[in-house]
C-alpha atoms as a PDB file:
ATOM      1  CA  UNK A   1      -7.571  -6.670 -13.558  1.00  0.00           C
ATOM      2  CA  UNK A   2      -5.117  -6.904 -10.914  1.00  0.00           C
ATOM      3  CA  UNK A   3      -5.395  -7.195  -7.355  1.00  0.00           C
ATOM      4  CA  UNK A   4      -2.988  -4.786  -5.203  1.00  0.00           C
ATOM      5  CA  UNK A   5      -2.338  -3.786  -1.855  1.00  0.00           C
ATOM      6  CA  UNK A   6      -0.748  -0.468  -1.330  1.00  0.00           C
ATOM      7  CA  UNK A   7       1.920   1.015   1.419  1.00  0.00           C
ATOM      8  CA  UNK A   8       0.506   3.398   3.800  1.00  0.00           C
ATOM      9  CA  UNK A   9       3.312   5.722   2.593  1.00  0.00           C
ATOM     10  CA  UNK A  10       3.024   5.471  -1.242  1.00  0.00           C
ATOM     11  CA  UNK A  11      -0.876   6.649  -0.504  1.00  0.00           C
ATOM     12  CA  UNK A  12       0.132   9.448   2.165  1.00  0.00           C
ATOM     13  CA  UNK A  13       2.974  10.697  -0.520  1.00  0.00           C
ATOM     14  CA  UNK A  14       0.541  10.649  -3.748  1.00  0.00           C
ATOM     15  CA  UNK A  15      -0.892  13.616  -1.829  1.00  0.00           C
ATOM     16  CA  UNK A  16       2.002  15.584  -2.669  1.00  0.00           C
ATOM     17  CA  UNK A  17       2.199  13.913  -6.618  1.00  0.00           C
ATOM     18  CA  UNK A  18       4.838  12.447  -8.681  1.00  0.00           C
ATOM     19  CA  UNK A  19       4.555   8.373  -8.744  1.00  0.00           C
ATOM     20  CA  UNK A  20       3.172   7.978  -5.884  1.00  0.00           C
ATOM     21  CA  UNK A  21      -0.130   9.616  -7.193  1.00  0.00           C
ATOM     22  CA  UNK A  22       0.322   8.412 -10.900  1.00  0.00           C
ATOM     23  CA  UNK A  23       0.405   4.809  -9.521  1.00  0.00           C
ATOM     24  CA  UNK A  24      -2.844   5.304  -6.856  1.00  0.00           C
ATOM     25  CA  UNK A  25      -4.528   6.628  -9.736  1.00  0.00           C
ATOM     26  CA  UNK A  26      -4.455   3.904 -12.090  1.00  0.00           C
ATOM     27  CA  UNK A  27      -4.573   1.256  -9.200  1.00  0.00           C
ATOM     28  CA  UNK A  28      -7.949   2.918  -8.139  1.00  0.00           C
ATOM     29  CA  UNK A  29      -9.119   3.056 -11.738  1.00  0.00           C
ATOM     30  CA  UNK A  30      -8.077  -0.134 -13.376  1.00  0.00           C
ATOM     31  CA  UNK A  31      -7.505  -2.491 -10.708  1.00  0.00           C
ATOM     32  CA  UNK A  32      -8.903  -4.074  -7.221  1.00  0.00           C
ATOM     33  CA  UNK A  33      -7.074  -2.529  -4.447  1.00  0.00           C
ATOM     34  CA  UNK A  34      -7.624  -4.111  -1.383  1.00  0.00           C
ATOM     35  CA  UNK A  35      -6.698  -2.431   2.462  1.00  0.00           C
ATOM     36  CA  UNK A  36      -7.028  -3.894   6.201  1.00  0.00           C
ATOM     37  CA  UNK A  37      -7.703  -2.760   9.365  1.00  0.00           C
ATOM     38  CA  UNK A  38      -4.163  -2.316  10.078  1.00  0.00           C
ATOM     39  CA  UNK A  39      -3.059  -0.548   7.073  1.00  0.00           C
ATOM     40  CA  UNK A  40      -6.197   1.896   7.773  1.00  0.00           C
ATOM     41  CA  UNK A  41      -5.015   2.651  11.734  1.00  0.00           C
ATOM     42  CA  UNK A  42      -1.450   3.392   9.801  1.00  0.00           C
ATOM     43  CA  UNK A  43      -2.570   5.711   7.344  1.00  0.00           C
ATOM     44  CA  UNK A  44      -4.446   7.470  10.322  1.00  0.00           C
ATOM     45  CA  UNK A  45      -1.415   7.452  12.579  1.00  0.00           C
ATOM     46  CA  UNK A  46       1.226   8.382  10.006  1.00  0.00           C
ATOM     47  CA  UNK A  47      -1.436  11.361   8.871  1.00  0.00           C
ATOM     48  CA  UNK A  48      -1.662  12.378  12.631  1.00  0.00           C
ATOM     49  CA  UNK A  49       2.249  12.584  12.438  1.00  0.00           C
ATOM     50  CA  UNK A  50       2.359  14.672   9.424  1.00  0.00           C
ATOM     51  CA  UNK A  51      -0.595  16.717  10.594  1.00  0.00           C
ATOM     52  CA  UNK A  52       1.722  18.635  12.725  1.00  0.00           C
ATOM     53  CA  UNK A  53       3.655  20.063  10.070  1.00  0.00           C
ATOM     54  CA  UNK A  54       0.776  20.856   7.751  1.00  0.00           C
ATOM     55  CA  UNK A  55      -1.086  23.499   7.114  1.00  0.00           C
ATOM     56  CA  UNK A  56      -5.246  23.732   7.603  1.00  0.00           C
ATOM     57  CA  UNK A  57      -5.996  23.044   4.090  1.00  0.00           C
ATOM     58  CA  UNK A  58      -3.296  20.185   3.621  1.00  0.00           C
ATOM     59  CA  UNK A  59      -4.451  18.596   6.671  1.00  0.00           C
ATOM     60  CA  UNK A  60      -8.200  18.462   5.336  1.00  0.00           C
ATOM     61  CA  UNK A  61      -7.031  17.532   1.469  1.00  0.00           C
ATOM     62  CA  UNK A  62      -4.743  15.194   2.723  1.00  0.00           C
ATOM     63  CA  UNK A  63      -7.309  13.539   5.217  1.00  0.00           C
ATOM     64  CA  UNK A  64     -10.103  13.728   2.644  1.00  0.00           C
ATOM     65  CA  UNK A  65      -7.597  11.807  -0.335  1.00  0.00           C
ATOM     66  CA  UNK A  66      -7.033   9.408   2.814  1.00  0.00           C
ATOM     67  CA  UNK A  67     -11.192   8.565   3.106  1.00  0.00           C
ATOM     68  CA  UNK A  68     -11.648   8.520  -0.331  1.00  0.00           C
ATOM     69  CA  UNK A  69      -8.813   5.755  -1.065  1.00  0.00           C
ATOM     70  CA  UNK A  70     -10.157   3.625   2.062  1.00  0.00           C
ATOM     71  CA  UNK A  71     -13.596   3.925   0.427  1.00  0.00           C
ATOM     72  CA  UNK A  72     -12.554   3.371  -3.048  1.00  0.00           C
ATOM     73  CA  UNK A  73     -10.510  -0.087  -1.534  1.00  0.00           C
ATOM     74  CA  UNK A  74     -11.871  -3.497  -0.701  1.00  0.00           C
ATOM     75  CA  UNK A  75     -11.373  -3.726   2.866  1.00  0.00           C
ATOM     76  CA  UNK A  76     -10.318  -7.258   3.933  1.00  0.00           C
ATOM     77  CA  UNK A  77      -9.836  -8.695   6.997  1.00  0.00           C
ATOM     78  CA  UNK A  78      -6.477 -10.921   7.503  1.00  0.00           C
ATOM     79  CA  UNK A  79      -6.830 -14.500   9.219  1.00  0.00           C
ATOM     80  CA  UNK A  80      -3.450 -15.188   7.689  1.00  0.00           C
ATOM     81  CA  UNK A  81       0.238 -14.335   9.986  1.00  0.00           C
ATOM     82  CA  UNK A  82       3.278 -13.883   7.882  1.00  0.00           C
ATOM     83  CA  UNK A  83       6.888 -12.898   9.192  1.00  0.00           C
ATOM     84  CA  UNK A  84       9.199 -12.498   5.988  1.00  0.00           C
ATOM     85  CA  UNK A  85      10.417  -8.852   6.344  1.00  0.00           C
ATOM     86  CA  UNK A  86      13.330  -7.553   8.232  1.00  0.00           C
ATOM     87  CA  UNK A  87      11.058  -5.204   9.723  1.00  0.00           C
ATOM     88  CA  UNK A  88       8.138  -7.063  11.534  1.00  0.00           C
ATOM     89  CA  UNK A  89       6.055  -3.849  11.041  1.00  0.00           C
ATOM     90  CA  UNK A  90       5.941  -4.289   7.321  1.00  0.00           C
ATOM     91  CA  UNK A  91       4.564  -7.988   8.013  1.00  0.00           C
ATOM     92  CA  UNK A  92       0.475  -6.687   7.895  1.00  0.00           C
ATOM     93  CA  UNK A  93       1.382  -5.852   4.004  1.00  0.00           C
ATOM     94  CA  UNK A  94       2.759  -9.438   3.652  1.00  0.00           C
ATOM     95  CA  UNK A  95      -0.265 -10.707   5.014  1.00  0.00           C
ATOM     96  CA  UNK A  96      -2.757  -8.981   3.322  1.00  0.00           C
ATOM     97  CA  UNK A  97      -1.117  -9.870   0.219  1.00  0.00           C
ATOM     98  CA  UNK A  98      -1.084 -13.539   0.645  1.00  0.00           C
ATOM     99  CA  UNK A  99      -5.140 -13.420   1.916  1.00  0.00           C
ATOM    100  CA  UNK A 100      -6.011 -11.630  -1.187  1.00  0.00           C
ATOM    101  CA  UNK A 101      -3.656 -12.974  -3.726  1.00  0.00           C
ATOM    102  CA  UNK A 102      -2.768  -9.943  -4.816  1.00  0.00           C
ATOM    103  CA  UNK A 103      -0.631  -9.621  -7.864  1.00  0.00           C
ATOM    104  CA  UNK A 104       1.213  -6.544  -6.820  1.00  0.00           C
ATOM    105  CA  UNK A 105       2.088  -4.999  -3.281  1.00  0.00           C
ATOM    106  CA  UNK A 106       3.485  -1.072  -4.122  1.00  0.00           C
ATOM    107  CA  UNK A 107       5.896   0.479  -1.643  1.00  0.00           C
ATOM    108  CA  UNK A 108       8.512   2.533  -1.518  1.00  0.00           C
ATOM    109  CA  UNK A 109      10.043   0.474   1.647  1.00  0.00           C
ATOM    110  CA  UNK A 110      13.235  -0.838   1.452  1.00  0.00           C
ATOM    111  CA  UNK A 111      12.658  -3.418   3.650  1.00  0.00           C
ATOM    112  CA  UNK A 112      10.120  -4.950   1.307  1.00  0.00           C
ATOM    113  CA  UNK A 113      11.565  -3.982  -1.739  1.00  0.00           C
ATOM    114  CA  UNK A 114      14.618  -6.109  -0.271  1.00  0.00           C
ATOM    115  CA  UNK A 115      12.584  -9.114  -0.113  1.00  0.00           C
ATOM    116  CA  UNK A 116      13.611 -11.953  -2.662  1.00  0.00           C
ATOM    117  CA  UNK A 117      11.159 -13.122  -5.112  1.00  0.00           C
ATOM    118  CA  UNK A 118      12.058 -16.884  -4.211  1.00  0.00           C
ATOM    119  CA  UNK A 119      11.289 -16.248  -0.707  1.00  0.00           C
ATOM    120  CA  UNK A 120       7.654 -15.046  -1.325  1.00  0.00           C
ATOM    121  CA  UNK A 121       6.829 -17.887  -3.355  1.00  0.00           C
ATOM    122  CA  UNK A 122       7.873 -20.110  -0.426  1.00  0.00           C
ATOM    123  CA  UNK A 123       5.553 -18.807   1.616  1.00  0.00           C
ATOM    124  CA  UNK A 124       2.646 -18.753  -1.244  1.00  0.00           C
ATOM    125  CA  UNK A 125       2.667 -14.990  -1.702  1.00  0.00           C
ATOM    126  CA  UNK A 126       1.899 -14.304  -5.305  1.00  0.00           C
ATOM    127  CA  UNK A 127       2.659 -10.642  -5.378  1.00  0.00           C
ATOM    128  CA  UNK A 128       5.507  -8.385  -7.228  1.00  0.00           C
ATOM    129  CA  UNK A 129       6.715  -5.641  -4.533  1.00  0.00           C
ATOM    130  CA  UNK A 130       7.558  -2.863  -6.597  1.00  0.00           C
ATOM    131  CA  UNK A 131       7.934   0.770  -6.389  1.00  0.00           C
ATOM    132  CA  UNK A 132       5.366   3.179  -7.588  1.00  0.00           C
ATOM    133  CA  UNK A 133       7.536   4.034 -10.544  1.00  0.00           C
ATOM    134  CA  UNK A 134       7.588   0.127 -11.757  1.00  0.00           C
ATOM    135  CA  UNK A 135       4.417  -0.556 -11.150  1.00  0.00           C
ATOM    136  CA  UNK A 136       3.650   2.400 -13.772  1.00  0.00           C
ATOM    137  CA  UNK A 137       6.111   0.420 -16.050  1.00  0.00           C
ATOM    138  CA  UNK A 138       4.593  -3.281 -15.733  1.00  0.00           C
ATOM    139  CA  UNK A 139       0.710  -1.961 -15.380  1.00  0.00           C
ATOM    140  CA  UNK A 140       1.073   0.519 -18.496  1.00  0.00           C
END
């Protein structure tokens, strides 16, 4: 069983399938996916974004697939600080990933994806940052 953190985005876009919702679905099922307080308040503020070009009934199924992976996911809180990416925004996933150990961190960002393997073992992150799609490849 794997431990895995998951982008705010790839969970907001399995909503709509592909991927994104193949690679949710088999985290949820077959492996420990683990969320923190700040990837929670940014799957509530991107949603709040979206919301406004959403219908009624996307709004609630979206919101609703939102709970259920936050309730589904081990929710851990972060002691550790890391600043890796080029985008200090994406640092919370870094972090979480190094706290848990987690063996995989999906994303669709390319500021993560970007990151060098070399350069998360210096800073004792164990995790593979792949897309949704390779994820499906290596966890298969």
């Amino acid at each position: 069983m794997a431990k895995v953190v998951i982008d705010a985005n790839v969970i907001i876009s399995a909503a709509y399938g592909g991927a994104p919702l193949e690679a949710l679905v088999l985290a949820l099922k077959e492996h420990e996916v683990y969320v923190s307080e700040s990837i929670r308040r940014e799957l509530e503020n991107t949603f709040l974004k979206l919301s406004e070009k959403l219908s009624n009934e996307q709004i609630i199924f979206i919101q609703e697939r939102i709970h259920q992976v936050v309730a589904m996911a081990t929710l851990v809180p972060v002691s550790l600080a890391v600043t890796l990416s080029r985008d200090p925004t994406d640092d919370h996933y870094l972090s979480l990933c190094k706290e848990v150990e987690a063996d995989f961190l999906i994303t669709g960002d390319k500021d993560l994806l970007a990151i060098y393997p070399e350069d998360l073992k210096k800073n004792d992150i164990p995790a593979l940052i792949v897309t949704p799609k390779s994820f499906l490849e290596r966890a298969l």
